[in-house]
C-alpha atoms as a PDB file:
ATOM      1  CA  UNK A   1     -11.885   5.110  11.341  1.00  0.00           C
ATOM      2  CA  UNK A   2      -9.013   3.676  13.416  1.00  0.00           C
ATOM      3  CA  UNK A   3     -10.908   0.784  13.394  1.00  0.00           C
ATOM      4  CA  UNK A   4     -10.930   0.315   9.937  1.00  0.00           C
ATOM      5  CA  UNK A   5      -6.906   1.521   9.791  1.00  0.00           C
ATOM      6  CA  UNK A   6      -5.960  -1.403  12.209  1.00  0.00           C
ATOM      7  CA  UNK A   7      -8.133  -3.988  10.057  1.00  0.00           C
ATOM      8  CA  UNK A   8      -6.659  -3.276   6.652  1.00  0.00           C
ATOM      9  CA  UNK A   9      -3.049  -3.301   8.414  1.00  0.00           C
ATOM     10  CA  UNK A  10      -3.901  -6.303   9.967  1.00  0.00           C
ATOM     11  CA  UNK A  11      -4.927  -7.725   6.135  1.00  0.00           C
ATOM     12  CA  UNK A  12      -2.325  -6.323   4.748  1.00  0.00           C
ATOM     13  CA  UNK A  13       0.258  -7.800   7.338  1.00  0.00           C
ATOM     14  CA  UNK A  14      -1.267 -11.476   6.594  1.00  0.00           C
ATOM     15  CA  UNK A  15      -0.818 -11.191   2.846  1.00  0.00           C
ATOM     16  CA  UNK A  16       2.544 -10.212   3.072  1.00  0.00           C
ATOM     17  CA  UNK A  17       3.273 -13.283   5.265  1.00  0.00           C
ATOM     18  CA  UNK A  18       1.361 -15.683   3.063  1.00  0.00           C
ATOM     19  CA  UNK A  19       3.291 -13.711  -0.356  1.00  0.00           C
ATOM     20  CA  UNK A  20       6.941 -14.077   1.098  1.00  0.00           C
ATOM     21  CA  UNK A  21       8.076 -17.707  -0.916  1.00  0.00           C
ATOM     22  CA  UNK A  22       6.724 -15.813  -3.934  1.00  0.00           C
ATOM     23  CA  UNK A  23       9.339 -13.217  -3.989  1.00  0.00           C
ATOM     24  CA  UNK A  24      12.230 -16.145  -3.677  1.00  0.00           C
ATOM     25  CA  UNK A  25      15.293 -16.499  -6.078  1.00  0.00           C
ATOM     26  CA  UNK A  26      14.387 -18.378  -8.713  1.00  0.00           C
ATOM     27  CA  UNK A  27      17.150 -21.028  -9.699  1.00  0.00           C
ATOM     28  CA  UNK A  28      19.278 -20.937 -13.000  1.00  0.00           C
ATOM     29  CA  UNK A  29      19.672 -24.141 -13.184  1.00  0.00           C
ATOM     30  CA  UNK A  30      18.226 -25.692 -16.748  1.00  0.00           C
ATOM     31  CA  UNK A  31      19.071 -28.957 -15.336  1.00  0.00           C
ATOM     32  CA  UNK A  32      16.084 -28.516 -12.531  1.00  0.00           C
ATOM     33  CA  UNK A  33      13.929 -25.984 -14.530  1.00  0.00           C
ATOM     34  CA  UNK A  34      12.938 -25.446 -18.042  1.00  0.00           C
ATOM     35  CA  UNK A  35      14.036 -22.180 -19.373  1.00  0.00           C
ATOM     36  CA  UNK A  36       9.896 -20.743 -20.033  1.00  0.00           C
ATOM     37  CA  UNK A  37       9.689 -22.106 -16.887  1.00  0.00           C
ATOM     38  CA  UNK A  38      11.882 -20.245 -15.328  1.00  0.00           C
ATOM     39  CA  UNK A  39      11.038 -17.175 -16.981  1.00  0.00           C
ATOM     40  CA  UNK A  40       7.816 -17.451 -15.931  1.00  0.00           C
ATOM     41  CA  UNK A  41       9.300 -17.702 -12.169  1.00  0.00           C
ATOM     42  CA  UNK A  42      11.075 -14.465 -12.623  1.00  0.00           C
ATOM     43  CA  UNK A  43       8.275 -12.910 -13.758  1.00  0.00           C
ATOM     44  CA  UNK A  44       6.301 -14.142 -11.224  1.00  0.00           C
ATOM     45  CA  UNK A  45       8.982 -12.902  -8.656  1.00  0.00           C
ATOM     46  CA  UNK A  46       9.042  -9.432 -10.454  1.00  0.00           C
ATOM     47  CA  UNK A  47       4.959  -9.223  -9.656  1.00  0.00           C
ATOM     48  CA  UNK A  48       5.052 -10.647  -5.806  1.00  0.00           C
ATOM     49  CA  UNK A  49       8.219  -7.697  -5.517  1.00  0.00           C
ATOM     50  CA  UNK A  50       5.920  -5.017  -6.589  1.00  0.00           C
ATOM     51  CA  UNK A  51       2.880  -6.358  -4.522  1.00  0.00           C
ATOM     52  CA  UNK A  52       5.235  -6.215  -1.407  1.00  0.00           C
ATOM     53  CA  UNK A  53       6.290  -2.762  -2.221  1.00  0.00           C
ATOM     54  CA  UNK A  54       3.147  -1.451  -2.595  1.00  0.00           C
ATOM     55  CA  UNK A  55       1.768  -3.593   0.629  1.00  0.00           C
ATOM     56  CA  UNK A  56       4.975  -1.672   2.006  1.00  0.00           C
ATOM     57  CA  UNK A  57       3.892   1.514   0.844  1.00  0.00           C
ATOM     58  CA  UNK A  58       0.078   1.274   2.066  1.00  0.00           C
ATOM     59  CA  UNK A  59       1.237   0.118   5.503  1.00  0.00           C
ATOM     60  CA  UNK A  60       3.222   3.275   5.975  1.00  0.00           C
ATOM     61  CA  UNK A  61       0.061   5.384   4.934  1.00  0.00           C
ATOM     62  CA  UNK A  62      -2.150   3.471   7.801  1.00  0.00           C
ATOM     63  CA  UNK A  63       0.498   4.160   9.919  1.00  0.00           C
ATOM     64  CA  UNK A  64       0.443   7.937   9.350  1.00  0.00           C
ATOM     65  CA  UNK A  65      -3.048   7.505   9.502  1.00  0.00           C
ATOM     66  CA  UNK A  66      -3.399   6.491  12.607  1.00  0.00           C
ATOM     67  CA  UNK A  67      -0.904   9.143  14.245  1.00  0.00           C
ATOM     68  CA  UNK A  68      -2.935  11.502  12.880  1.00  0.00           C
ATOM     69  CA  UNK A  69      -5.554  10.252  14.636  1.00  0.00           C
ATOM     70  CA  UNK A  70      -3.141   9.961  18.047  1.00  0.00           C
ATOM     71  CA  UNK A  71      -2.219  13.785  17.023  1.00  0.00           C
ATOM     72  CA  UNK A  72      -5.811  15.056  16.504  1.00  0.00           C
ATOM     73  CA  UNK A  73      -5.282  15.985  12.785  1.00  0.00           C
ATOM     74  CA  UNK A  74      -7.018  13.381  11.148  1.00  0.00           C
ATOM     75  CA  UNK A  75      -8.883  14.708   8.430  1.00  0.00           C
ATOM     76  CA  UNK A  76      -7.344  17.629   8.077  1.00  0.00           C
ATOM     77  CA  UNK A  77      -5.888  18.717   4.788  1.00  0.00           C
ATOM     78  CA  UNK A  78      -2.002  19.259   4.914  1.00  0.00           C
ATOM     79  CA  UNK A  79      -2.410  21.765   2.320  1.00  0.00           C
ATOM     80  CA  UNK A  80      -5.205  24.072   3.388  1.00  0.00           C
ATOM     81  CA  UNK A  81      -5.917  22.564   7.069  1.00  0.00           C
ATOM     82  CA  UNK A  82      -9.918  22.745   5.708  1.00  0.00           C
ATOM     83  CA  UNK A  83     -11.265  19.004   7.013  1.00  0.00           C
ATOM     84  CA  UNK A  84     -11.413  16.785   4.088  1.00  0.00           C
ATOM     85  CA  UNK A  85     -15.042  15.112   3.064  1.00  0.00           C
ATOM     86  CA  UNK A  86     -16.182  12.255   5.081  1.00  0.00           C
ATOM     87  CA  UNK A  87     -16.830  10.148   1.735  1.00  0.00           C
ATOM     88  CA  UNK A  88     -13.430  10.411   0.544  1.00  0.00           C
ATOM     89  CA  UNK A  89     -11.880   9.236   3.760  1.00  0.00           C
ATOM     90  CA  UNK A  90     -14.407   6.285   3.965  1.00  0.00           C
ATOM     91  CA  UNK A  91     -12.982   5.672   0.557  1.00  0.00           C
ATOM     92  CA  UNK A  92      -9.238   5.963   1.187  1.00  0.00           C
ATOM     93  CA  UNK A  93      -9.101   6.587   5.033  1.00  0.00           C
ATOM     94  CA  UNK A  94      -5.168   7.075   4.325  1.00  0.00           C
ATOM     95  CA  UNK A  95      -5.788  10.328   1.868  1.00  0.00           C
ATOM     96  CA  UNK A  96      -4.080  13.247   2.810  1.00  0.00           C
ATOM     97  CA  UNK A  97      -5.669  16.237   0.665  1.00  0.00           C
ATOM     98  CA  UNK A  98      -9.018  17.194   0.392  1.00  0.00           C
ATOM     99  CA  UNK A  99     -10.096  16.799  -3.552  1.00  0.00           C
ATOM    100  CA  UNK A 100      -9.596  20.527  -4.377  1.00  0.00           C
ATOM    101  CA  UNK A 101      -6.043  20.324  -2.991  1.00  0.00           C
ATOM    102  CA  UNK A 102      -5.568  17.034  -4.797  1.00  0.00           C
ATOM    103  CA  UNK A 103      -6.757  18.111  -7.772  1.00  0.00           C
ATOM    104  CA  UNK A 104      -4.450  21.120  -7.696  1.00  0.00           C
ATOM    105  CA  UNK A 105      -1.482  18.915  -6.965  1.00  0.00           C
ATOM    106  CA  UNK A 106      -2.179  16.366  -9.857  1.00  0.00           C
ATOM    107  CA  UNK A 107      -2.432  19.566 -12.423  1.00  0.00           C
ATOM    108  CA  UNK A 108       0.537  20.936 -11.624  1.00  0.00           C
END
């Protein structure tokens, strides 16, 4: 599993190199820019913003991850320390509740 932590960091890492002129100020100037296209330039700043964050976000996760690993709790529940099912890790290796704890969360 560490494996696959350091490989989507890795991914995620590039993208948010190769995403970093989208997030950019976009000019006022009508005299350079059209005003639709400038709006769409904001907009299109507003959407590379949010990918970063959540690249952000998801970086922090693998990095929890993987001192779980370091610490010996990897797939451990926080909530009820049961381990958490091998098929939901492969899916999310990040996941932090096993799916009765997570279920329990999301209806409260």
């Amino acid at each position: 599993m560490r494996d696959k932590l350091l490989k989507l960091r890795a991914e995620l890492q590039a993208a948010d190199e190769t995403a970093q002129g989208s997030a950019a100020i976009v000019e006022l100037d009508q005299s350079k820019v059209g005003r639709l296209s400038r709006m769409d330039a904001i907009q299109a700043q507003a959407m590379a913003k949010a990918s970063s964050q959540r690249r952000d976000e998801m970086l922090q996760r693998i990095t929890a991850a993987l001192k779980r690993i370091d610490d010996g709790e990897y797939g451990l529940c926080l909530k009820c320390e049961e381990p958490i099912n091998p098929k939901r890790l492969e899916f999310d290796p990040t996941v932090l509740l096993c799916i009765d704890c997570a279920s329990k969360t999301e209806n409260d």
